[in-house]
Protein backbone atom coordinates (compact mmCIF):
# COMPACT_ATOMS: atom_id res chain seq x y z
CA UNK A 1 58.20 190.46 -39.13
CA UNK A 2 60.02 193.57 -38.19
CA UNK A 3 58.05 195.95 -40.60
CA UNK A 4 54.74 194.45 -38.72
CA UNK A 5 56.17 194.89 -34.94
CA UNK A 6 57.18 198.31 -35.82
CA UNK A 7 53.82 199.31 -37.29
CA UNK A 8 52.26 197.66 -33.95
CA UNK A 9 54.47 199.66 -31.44
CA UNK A 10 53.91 203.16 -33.81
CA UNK A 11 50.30 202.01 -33.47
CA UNK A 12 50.38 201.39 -29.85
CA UNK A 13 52.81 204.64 -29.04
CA UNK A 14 49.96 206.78 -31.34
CA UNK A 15 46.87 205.82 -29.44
CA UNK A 16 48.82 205.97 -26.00
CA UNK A 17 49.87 209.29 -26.56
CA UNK A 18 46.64 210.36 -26.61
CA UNK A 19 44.96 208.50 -24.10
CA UNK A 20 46.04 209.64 -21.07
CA UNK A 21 44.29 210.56 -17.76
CA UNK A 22 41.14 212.19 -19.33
CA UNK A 23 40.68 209.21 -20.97
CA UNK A 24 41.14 206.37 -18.96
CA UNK A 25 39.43 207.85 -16.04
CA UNK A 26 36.50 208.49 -18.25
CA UNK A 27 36.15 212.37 -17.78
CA UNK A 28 37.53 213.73 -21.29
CA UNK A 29 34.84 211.87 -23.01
CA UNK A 30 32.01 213.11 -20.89
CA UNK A 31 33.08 216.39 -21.65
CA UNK A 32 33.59 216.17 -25.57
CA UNK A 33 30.79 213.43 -26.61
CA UNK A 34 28.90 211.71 -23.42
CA UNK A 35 26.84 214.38 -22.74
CA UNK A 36 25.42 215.17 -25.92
CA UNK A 37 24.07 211.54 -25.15
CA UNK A 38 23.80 209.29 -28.74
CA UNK A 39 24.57 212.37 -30.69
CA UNK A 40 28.06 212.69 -29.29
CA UNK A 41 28.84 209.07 -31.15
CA UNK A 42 28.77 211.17 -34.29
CA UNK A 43 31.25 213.29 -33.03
CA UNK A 44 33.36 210.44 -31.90
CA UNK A 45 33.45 209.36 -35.91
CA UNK A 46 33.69 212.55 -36.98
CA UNK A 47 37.04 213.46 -34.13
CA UNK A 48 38.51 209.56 -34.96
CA UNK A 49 38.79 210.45 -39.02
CA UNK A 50 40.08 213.69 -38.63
CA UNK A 51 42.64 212.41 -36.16
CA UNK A 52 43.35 209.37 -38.34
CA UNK A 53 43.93 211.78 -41.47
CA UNK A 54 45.52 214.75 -40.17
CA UNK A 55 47.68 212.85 -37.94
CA UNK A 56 48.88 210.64 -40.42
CA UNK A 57 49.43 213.14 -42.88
CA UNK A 58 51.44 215.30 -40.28
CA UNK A 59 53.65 212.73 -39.18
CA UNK A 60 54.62 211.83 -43.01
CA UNK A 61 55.17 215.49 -43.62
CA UNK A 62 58.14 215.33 -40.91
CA UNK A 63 59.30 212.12 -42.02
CA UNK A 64 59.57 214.11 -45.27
CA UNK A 65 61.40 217.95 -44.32
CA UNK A 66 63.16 215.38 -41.56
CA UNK A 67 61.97 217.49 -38.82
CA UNK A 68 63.55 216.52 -35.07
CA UNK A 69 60.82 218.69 -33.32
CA UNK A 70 57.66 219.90 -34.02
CA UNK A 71 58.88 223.30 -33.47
CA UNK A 72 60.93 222.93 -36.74
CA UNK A 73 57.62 221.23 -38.08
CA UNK A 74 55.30 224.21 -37.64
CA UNK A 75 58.05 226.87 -38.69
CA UNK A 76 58.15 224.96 -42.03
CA UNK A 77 54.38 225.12 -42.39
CA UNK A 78 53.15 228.67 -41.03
CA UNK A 79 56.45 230.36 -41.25
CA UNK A 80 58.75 231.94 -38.47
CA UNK A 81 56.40 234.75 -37.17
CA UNK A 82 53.24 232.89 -36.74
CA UNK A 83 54.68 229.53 -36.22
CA UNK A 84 56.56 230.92 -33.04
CA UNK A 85 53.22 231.99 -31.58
CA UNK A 86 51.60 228.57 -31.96
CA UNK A 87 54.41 226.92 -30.99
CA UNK A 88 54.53 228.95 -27.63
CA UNK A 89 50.55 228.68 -27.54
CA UNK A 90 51.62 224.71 -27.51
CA UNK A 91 54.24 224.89 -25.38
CA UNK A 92 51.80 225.90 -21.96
CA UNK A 93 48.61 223.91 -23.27
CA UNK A 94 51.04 220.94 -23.36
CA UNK A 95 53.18 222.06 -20.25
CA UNK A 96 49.43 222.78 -18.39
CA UNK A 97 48.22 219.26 -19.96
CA UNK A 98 51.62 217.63 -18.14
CA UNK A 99 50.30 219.12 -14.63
CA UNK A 100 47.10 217.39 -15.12
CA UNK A 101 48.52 214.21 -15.50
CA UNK A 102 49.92 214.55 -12.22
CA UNK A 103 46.87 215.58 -10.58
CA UNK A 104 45.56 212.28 -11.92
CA UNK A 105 47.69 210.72 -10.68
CA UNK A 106 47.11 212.11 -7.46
CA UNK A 107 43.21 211.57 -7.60
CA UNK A 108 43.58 207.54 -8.74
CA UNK A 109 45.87 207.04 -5.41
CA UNK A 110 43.52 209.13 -2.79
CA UNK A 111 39.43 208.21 -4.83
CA UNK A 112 40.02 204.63 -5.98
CA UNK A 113 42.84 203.79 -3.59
CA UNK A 114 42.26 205.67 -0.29
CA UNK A 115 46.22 206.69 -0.48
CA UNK A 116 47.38 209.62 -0.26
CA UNK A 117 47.52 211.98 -3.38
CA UNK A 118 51.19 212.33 -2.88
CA UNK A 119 52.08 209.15 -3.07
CA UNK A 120 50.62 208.91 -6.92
CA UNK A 121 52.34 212.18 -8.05
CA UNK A 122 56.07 211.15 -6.76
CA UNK A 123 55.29 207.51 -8.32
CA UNK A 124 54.10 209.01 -11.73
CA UNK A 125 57.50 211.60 -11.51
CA UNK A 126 60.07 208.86 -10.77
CA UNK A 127 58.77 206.22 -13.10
CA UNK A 128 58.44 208.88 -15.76
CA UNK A 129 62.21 210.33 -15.39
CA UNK A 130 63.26 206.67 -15.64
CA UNK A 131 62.11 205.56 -18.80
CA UNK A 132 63.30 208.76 -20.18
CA UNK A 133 66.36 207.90 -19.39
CA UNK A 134 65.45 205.23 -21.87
CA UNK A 135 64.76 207.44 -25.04
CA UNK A 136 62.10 206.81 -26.98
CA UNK A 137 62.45 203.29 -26.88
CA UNK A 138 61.61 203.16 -23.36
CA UNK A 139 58.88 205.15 -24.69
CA UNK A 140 57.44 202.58 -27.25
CA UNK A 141 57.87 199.67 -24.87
CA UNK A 142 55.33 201.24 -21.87
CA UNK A 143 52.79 202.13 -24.60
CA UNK A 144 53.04 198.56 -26.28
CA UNK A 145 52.14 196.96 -22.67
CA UNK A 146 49.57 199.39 -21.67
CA UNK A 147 47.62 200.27 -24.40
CA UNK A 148 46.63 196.62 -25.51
CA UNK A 149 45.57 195.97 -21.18
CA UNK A 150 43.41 198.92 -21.43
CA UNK A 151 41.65 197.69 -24.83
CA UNK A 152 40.33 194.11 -23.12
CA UNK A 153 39.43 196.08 -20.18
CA UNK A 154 36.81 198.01 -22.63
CA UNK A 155 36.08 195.07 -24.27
CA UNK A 156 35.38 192.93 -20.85
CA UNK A 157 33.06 195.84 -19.80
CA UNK A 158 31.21 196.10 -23.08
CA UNK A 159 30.49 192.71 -23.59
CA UNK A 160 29.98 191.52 -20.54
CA UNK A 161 28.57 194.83 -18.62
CA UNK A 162 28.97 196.59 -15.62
CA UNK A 163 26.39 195.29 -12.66
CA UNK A 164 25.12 197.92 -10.28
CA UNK A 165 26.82 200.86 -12.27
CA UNK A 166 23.25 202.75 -12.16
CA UNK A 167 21.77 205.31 -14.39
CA UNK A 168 21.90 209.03 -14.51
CA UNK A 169 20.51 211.97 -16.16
CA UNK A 170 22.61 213.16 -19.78
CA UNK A 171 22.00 216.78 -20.87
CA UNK A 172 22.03 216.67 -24.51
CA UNK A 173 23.07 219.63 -26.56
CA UNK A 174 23.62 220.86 -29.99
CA UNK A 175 27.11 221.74 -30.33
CA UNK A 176 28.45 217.56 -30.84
CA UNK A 177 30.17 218.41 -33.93
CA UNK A 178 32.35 221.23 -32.66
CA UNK A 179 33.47 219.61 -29.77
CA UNK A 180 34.24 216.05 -32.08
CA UNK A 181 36.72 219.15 -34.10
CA UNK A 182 37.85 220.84 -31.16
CA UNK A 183 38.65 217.06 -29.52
CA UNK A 184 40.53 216.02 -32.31
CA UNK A 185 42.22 219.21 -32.94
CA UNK A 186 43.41 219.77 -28.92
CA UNK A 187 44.72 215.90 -28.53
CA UNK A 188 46.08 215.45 -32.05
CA UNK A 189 48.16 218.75 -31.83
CA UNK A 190 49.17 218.02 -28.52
CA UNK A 191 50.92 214.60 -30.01
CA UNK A 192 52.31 215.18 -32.56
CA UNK A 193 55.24 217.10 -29.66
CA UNK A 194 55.31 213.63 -28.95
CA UNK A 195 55.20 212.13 -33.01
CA UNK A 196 57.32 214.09 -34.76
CA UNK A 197 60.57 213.09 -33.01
CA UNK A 198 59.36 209.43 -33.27
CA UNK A 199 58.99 209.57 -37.19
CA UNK A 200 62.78 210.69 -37.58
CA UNK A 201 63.40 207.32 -35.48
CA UNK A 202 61.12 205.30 -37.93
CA UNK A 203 63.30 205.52 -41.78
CA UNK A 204 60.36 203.01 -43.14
CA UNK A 205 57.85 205.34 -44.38
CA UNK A 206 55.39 202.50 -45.23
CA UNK A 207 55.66 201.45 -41.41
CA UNK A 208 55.22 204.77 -39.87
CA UNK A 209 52.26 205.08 -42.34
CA UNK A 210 50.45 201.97 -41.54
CA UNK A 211 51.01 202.40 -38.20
CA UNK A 212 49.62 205.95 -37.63
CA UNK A 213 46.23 204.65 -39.85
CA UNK A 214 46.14 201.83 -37.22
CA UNK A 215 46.77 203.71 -34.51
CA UNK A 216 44.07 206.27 -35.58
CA UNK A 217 41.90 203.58 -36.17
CA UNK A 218 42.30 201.91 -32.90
CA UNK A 219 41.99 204.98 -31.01
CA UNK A 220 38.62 205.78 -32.42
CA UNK A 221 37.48 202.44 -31.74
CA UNK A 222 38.56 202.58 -27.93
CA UNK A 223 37.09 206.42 -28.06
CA UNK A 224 32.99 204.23 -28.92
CA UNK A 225 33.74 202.09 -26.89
CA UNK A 226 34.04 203.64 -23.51
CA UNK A 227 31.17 206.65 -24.77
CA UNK A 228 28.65 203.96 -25.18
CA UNK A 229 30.01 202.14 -22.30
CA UNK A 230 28.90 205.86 -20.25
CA UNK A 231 25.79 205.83 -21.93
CA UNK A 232 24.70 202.36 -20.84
CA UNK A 233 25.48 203.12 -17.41
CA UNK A 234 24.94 207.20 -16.66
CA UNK A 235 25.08 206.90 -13.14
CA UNK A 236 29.12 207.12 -13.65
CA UNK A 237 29.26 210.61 -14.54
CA UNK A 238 28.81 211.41 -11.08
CA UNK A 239 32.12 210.09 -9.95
CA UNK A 240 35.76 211.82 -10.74
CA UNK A 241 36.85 208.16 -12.02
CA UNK A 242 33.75 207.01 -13.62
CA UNK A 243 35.24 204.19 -16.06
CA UNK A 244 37.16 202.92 -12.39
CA UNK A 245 33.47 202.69 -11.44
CA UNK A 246 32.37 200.69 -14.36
CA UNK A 247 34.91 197.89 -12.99
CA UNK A 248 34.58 198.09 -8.94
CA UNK A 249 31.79 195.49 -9.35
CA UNK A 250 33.75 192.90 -11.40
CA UNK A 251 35.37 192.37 -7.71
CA UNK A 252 39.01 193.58 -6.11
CA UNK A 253 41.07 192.07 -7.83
CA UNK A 254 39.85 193.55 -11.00
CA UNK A 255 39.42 196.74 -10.01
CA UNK A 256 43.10 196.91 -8.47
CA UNK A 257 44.55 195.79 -12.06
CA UNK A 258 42.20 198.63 -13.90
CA UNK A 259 43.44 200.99 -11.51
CA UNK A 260 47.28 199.93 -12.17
CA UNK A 261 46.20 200.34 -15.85
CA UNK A 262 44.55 203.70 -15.15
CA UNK A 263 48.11 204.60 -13.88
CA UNK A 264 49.78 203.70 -16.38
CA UNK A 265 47.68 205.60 -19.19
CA UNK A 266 48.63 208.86 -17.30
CA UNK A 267 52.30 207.75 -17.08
CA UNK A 268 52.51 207.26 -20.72
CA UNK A 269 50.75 210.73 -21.16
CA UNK A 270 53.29 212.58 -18.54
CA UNK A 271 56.68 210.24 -20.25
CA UNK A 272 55.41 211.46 -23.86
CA UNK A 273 55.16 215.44 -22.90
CA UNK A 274 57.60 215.77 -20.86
CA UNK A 275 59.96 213.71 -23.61
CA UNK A 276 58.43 216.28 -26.25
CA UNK A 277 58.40 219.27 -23.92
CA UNK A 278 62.29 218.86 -22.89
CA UNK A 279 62.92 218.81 -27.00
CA UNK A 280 61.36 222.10 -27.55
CA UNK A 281 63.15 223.59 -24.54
CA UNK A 282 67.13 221.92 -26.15
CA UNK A 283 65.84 222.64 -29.57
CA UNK A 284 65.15 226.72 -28.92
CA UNK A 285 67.98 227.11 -25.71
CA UNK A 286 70.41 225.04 -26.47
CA UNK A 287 72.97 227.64 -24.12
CA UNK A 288 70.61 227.02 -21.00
CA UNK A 289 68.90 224.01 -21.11
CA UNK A 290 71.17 220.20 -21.24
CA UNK A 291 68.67 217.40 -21.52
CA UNK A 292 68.69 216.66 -17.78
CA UNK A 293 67.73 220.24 -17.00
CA UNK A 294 65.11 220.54 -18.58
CA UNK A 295 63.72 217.54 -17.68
CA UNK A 296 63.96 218.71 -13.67
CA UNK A 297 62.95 222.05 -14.54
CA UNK A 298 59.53 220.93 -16.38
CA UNK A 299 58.90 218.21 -13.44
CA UNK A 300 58.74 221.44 -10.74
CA UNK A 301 56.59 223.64 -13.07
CA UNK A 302 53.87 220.66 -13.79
CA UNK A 303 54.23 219.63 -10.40
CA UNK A 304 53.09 223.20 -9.46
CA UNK A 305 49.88 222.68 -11.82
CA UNK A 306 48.96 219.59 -10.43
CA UNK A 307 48.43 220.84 -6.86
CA UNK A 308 44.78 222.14 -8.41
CA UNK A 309 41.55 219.62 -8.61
CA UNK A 310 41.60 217.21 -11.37
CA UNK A 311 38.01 217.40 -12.38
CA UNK A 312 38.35 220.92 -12.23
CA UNK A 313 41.35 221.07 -14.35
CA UNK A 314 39.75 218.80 -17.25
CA UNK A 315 36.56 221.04 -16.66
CA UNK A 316 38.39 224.39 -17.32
CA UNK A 317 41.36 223.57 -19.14
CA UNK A 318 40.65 220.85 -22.09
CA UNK A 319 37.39 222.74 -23.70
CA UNK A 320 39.54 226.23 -23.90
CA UNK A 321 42.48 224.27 -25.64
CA UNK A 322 40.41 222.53 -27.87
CA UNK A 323 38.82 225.97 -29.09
CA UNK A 324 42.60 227.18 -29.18
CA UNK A 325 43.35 224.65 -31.25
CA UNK A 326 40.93 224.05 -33.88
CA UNK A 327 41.97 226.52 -36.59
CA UNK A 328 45.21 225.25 -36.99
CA UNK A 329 44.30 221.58 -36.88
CA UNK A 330 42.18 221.71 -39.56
CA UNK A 331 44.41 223.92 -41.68
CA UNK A 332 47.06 221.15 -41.70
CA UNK A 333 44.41 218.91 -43.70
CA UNK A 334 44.33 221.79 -46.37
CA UNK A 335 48.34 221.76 -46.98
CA UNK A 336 49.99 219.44 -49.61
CA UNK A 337 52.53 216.62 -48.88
CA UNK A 338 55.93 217.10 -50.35
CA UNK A 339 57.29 214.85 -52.41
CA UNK A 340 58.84 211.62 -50.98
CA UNK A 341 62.65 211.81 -51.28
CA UNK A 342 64.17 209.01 -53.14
């Protein structure tokens, strides 16, 4: 029973590391797969088993060397030279990733809410810092609870459909299968900040294994789900929260708990980084930066970030990171495993 719950919450803590604002909200998978209309589900496939491999593979390999960040991860695997530069190059996608979350945050309160902006950004900041103070059990707990919520709410929507969501106009293009890569290379190097501490807190390695091919699994199935949820219903792509839209005519009620859940997506996102994030900064400055510190001082910076437009940021932002990312990604599935210690 315990081997099963912890392959469920590594699962859970795999997919919800991932999904975060872009995807909940809907706008991360126009931009990698929607758009290409029903060629874009072949990149879905395509993104869900590199993710599933890769990932899997990577968060064995720490298991393995018994890595505690992933800056001691990629030193191992490119060396000290070129393994500083990507893990800098890392450090700011994942730091500018961190102010996005918060400028989701802001744009769930003031669209789908009619709040203020402000109100979401210093609710997604003090909820964070407290289950931090939690480690990375507090951690595992959030994404148990959310990511299952989130999972019916696809499911209710795809089975049932979404009345009066409309139809729009896709504009297909050729480049599906680059963007599946650069998608699965941009979020899956982006977690594992978030993995590779969790697999020194997992000793079972058939657990953490199981649970990362689940997780992987899962993830891709959530990723079809909501593209052919956009394709049914193209009219959403017009809106900054265009799953949000998908539920507004189940009713209030409904809409207010998918809203709550869209929250909570980009809270697990923002917990994770910052929780990865404030490891790098201890593991490289030790002298300068206690836990709490650097905890405060990557709140202000991201805080900074989020002032700019979400849609804009997702726009601009998550294509050039996934282009930044891609070489790297898929030169992890080329290296070997070493060999399980006894």
């Amino acid at each position: 029973m315990k081997r099963v719950t912890g392959t469920l919450q590594i699962a859970a803590t795999y997919i919800g590391t991932i999904v975060g604002a872009g995807f909940a909200s809907g706008r991360e998978i126009i931009q990698f797969f929607s758009q290409y209309g029903p060629a874009g589900t072949a990149g879905v496939i395509v993104s869900g088993i590199l993710m599933t491999w890769i990932g899997t593979k990577m968060m064995l390999y720490a298991r393995r060397i018994e890595a505690w960040s992933f800056n001691e991860l990629i030193t191992h695997l490119l060396g000290m030279r070129f393994g500083t530069l990507i893990e800098t190059l890392l450090f700011f996608i994942i730091f500018g990733m961190t102010g996005v979350m918060l400028a989701g945050a802001g744009a769930v309160f003031q669209e789908q809410l009619g709040w203020s902006r402000h109100v979401g950004v210093a609710l997604t900041i003090l909820t964070g810092l407290f289950f931090l103070l939690k480690g990375v059990r507090g951690l595992l707990w959030m994404n148990t609870l959310v990511v299952p919520v989130m999972a019916g709410f696809m499911l209710l929507v795809f089975f049932i459909g979404s009345p009066g969501a409309g139809s729009g106009q896709l504009t297909p293009q050729a480049d599906w299968v680059l963007s599946g890569v650069g998608y699965a290379a941009f979020n899956m190097l982006t977690a594992l900040v978030v993995l590779v501490p969790l697999a020194q807190e997992i000793r079972d390695e058939k657990v953490l294994g199981a649970g990362c091919l689940l997780g992987g699994a899962g993830l891709t199935g959530l990723i079809l789900l909501e593209h052919f949820l956009i394709l049914g219903n193209t009219g959403v792509t017009l809106f900054d929260m265009p799953v949000a839209e998908l539920i507004r005519p189940f009713g209030p009620a409904l809409h207010l708990v998918f809203v709550a859940v869209i929250f909570g997506e980009i809270l697990t996102t923002f917990t994770g980084n910052l929780f990865g994030l404030a490891r790098q900064l201890e593991s490289l400055f030790p002298a300068v930066f206690t836990p709490g510190r650097a905890l405060l001082s990557l709140t202000a910076g991201a805080l900074l970030i989020g002032q700019a437009g979400y849609s804009s940021l997702i726009a601009t932002l998550y294509p050039l990171y996934a282009a930044l990312c891609a070489a790297v990604f898929l030169y992890f599935g080329l290296i070997r495993l070493p060999e399980k210690t006894p």
